[in-house]
C-alpha atoms as a PDB file:
ATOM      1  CA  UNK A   1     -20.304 -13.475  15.707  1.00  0.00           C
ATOM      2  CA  UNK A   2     -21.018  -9.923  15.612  1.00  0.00           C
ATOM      3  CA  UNK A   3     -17.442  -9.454  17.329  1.00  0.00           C
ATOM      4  CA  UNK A   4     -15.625 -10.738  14.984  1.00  0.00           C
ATOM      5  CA  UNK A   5     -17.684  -9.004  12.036  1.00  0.00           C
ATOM      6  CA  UNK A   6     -16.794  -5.632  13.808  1.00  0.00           C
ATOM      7  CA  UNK A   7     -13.169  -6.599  14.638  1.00  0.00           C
ATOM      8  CA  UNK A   8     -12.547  -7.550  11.049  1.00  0.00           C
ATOM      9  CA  UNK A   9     -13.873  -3.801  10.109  1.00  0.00           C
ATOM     10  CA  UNK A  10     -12.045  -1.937  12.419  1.00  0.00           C
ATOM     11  CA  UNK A  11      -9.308  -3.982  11.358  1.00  0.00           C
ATOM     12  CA  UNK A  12      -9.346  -3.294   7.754  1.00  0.00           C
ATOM     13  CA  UNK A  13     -10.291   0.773   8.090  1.00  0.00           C
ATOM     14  CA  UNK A  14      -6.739   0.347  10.402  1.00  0.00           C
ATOM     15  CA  UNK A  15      -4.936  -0.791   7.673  1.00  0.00           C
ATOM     16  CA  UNK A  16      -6.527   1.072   4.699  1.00  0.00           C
ATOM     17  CA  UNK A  17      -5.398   4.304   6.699  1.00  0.00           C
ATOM     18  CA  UNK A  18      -2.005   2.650   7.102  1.00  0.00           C
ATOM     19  CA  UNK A  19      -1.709   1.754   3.992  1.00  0.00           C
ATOM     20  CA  UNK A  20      -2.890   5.400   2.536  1.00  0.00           C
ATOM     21  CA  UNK A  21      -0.473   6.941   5.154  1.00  0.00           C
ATOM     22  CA  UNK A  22       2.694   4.866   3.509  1.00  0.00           C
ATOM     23  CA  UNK A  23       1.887   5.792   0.130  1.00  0.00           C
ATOM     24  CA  UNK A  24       1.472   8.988   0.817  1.00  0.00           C
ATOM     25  CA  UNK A  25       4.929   9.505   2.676  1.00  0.00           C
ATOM     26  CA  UNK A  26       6.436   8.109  -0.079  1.00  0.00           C
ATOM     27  CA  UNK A  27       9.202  10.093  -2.205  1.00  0.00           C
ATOM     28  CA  UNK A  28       8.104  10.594  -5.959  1.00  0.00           C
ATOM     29  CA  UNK A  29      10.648   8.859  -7.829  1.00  0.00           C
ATOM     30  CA  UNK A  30      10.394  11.576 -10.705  1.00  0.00           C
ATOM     31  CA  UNK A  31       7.938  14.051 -12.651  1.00  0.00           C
ATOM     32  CA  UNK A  32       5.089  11.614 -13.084  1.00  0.00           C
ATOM     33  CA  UNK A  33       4.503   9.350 -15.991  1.00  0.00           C
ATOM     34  CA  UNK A  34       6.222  11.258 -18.783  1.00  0.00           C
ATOM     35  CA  UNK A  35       9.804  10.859 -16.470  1.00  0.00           C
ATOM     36  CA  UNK A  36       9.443   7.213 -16.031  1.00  0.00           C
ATOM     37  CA  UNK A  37       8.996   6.958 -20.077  1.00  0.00           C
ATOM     38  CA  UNK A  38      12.348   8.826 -20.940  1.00  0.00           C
ATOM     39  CA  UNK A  39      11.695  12.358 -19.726  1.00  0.00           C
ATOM     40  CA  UNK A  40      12.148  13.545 -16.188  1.00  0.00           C
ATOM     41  CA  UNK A  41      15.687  14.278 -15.000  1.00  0.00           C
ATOM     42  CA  UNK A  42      17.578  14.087 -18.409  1.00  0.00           C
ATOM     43  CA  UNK A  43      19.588  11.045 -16.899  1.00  0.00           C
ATOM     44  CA  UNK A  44      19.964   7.375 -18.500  1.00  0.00           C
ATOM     45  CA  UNK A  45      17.000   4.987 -17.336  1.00  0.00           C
ATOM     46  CA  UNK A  46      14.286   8.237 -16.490  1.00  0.00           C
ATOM     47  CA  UNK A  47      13.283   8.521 -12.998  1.00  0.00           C
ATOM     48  CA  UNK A  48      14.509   4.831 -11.795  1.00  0.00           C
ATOM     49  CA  UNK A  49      16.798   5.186  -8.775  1.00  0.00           C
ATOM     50  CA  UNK A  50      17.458   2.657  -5.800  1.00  0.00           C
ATOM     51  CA  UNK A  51      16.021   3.135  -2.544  1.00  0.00           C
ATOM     52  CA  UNK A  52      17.863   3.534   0.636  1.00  0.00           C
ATOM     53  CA  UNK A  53      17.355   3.608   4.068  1.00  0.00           C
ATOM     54  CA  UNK A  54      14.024   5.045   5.561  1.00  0.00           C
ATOM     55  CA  UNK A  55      12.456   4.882   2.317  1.00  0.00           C
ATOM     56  CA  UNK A  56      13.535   1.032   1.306  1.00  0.00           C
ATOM     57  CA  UNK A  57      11.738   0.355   4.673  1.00  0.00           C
ATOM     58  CA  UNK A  58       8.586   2.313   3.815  1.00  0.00           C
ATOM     59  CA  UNK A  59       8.673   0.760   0.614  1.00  0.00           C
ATOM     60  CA  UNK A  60       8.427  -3.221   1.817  1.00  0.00           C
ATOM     61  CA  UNK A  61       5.909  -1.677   4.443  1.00  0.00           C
ATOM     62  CA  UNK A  62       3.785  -0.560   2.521  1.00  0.00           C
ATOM     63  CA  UNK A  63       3.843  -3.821   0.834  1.00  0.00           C
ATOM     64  CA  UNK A  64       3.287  -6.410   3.570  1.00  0.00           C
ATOM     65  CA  UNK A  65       0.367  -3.624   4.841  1.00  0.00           C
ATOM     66  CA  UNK A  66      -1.212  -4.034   0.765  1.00  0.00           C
ATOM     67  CA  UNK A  67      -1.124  -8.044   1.328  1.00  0.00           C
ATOM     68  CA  UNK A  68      -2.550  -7.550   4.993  1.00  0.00           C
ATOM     69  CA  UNK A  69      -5.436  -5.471   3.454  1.00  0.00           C
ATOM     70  CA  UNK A  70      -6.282  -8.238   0.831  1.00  0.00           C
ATOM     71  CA  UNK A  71      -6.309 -10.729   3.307  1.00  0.00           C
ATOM     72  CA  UNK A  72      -8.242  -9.014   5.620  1.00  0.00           C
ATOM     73  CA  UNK A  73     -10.834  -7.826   2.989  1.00  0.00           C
ATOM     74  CA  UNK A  74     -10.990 -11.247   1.780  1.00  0.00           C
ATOM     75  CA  UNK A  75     -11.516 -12.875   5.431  1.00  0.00           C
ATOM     76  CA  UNK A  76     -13.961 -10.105   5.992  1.00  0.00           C
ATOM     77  CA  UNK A  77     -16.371 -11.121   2.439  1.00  0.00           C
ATOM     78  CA  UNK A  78     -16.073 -14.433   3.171  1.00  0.00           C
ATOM     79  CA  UNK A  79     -16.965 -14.491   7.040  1.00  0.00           C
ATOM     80  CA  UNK A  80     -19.719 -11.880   5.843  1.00  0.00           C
ATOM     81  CA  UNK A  81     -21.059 -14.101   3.149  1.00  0.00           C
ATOM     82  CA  UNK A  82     -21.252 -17.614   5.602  1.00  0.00           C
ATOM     83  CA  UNK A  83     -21.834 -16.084   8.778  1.00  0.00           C
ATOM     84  CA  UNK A  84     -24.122 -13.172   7.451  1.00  0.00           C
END
């Protein structure tokens, strides 16, 4: 059991850094909270623009890596709190 206890740690440090490593290559889509409220670039809509390419990708990434955490972390707690 002690196996699986480590596996599911590696596992989620693996995907935390994964995780932190997509949000962080993400582009800002514009000056912080004050542009997605109505300031920012002066255009209609504040900072809201569509994604394309590389950075769509990165986008649903970093998604399916945030439910792959949760599940993980959840796995982890519960195999933890009946194995442990």
């Amino acid at each position: 059991m002690d196996k699986v206890r480590n596996a599911l740690v590696i596992l989620e440090v693996v995907v935390a850094v994964l995780l932190m490593t997509g949000v962080l290559v993400q582009t800002p889509k514009s000056t912080g909270l004050g542009g997605t409220i109505g300031g920012g670039d002066g255009g209609i809509g504040g900072g809201y623009r569509t994604r394309r390419g590389l950075e769509r990708q990165i986008y649903f990434t970093t998604w399916v890596l945030t439910a792959i955490f949760l599940i993980v972390s959840v796995a982890n707690i519960w195999f933890n709190t009946h194995f442990g």
